[in-house]
Protein backbone atom coordinates (compact mmCIF):
# COMPACT_ATOMS: atom_id res chain seq x y z
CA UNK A 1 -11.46 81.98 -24.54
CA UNK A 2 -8.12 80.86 -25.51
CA UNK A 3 -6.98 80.46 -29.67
CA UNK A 4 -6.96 77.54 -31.60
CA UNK A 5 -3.15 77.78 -31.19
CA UNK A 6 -3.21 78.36 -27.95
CA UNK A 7 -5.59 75.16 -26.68
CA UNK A 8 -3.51 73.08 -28.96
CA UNK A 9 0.01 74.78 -27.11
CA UNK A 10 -1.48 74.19 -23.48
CA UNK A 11 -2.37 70.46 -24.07
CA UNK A 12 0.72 70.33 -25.80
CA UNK A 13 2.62 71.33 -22.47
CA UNK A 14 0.50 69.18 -20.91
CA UNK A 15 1.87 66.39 -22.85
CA UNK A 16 5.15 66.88 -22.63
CA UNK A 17 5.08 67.33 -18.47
CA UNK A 18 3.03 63.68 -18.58
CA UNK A 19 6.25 61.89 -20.40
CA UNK A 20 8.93 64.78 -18.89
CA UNK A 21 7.53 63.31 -14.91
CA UNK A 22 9.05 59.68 -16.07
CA UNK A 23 12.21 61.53 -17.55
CA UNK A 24 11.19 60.49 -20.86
CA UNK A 25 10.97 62.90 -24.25
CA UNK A 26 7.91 63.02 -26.72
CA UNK A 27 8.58 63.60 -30.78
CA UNK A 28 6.59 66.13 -32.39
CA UNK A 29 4.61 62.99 -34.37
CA UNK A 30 3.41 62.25 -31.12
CA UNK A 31 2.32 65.10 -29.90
CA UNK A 32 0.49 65.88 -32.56
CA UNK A 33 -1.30 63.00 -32.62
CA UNK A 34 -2.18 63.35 -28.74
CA UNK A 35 -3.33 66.35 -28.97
CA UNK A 36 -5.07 65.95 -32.53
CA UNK A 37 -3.34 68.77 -34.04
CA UNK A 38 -2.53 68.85 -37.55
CA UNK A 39 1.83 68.02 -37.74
CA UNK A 40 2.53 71.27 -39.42
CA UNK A 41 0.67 73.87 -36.97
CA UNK A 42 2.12 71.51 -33.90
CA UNK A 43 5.69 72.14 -35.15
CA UNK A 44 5.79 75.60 -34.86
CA UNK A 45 3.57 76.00 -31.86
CA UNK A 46 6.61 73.97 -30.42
CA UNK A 47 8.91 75.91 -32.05
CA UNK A 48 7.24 78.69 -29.82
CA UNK A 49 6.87 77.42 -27.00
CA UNK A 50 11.08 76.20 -27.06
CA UNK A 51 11.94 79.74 -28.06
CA UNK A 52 10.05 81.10 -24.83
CA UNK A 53 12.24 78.00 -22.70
CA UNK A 54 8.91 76.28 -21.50
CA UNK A 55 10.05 73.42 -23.38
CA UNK A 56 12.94 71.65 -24.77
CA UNK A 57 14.04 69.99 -27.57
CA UNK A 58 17.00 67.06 -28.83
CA UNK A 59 17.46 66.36 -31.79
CA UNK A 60 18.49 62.88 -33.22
CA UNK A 61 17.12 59.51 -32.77
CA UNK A 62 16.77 59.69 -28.95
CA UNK A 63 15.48 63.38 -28.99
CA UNK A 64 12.44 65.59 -28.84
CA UNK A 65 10.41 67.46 -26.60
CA UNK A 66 10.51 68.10 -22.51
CA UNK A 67 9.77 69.89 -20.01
CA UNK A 68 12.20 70.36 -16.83
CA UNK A 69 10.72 70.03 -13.25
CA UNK A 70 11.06 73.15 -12.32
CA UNK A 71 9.11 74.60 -15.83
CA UNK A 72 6.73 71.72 -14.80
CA UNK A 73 5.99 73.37 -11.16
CA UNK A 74 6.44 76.86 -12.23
CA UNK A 75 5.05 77.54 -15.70
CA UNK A 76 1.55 79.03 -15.91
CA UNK A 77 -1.19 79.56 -18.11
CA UNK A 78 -0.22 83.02 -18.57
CA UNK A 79 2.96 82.28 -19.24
CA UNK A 80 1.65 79.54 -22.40
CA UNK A 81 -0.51 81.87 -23.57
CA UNK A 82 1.39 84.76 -23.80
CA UNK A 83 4.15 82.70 -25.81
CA UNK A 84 1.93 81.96 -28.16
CA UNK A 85 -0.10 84.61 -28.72
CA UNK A 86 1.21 87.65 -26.54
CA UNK A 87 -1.02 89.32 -24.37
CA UNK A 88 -4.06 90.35 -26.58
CA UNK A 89 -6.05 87.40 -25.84
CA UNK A 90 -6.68 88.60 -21.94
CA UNK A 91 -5.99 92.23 -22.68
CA UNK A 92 -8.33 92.79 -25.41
CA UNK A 93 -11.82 94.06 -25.33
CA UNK A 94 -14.11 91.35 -25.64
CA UNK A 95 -15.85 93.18 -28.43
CA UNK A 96 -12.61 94.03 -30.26
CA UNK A 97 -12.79 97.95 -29.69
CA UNK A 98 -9.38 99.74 -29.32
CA UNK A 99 -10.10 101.93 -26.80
CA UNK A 100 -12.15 100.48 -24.06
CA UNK A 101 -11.82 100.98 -20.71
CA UNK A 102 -13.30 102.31 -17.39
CA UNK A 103 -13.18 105.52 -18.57
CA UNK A 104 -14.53 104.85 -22.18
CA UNK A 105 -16.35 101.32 -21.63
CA UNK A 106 -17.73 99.08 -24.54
CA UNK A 107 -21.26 97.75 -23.86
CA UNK A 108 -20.51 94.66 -22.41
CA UNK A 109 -17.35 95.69 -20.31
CA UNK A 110 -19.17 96.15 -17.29
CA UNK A 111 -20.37 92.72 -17.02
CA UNK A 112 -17.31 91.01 -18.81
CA UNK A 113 -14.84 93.17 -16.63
CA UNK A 114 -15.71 90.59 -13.29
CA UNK A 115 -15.03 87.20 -15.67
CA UNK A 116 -12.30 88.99 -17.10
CA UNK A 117 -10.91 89.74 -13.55
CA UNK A 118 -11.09 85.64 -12.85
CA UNK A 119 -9.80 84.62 -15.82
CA UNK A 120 -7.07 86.51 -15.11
CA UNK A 121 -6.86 85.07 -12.07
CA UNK A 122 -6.97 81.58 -13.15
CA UNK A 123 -3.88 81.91 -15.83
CA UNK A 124 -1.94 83.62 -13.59
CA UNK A 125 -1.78 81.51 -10.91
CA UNK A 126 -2.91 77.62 -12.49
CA UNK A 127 0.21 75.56 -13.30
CA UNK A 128 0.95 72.98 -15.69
CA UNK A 129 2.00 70.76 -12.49
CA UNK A 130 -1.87 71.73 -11.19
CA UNK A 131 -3.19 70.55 -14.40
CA UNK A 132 -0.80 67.30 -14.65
CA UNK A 133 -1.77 66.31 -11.24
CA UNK A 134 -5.85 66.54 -11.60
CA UNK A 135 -5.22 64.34 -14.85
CA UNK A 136 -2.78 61.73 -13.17
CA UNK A 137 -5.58 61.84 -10.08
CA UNK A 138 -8.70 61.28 -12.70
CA UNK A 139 -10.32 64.53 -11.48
CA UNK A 140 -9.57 66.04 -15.70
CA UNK A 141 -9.24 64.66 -18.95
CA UNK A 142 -6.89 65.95 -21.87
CA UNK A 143 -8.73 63.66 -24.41
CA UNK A 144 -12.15 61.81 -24.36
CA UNK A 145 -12.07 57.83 -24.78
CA UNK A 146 -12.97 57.01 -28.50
CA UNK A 147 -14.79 53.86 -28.20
């Protein structure tokens, strides 16, 4: 559903709220490596994702990435995903056609319209603090155990 960039700019977040909770800051080294994201690509998802104040950043030995609370309790899905990649992800036809629509519908957007209708539901109203907190309970993973 979401782009490349996008999954790697949501766990990103996700990061950064973890280590922002304990009023600590994350370097861009370490993000990338938490969220297995090549160093380049990371940088200016970042760089993205600062520009549209979801995050912070300080530079200099003791700087790099955060989150404040309030982004923390506040930011959603939507708001991620539309930094990165604007609204065409969860606008678009899911066939690619310019003009679908009710009036002038694609062959699938009957049946897609209803999942589209949740999904839009879900990134509107899903917060990174929703997301932090099933983590921190154990109820969802941002990474699988490599054993």
């Amino acid at each position: 559903m979401f782009t490349k960039a996008c999954e790697y700019g949501i766990r990103a977040c996700l990061i950064v709220a973890q280590y922002s909770i304990n009023e600590n800051r994350i370097s861009l080294k370490e993000i990338a490596t938490s969220i297995d994201s090549p160093e380049a690509f990371t940088a200016k998802i970042l760089q993205k994702l600062v520009k549209n104040k979801i995050l912070y950043s300080i530079q200099g030995p003791q700087g790099g990435f955060g989150m404040t609370p309030e982004n923390i309790e506040k930011t959603t899905l939507q708001k991620i995903v539309y930094a990165i990649d604007g609204d065409s992800s969860y606008t678009a036809c899911v066939l690619g056609l310019r003009d679908c629509s009710d009036k002038n519908p694609c062959p699938a957007h009957k049946k897609y319209k209803h999942i589209k209708a949740d999904f839009l539901e879900m990134i509107h109203t899903t917060t990174v603090a929703d997301m932090v907190n099933d983590v921190e309970k154990g109820l969802a993973f941002l990474k699988l155990n490599e054993d």
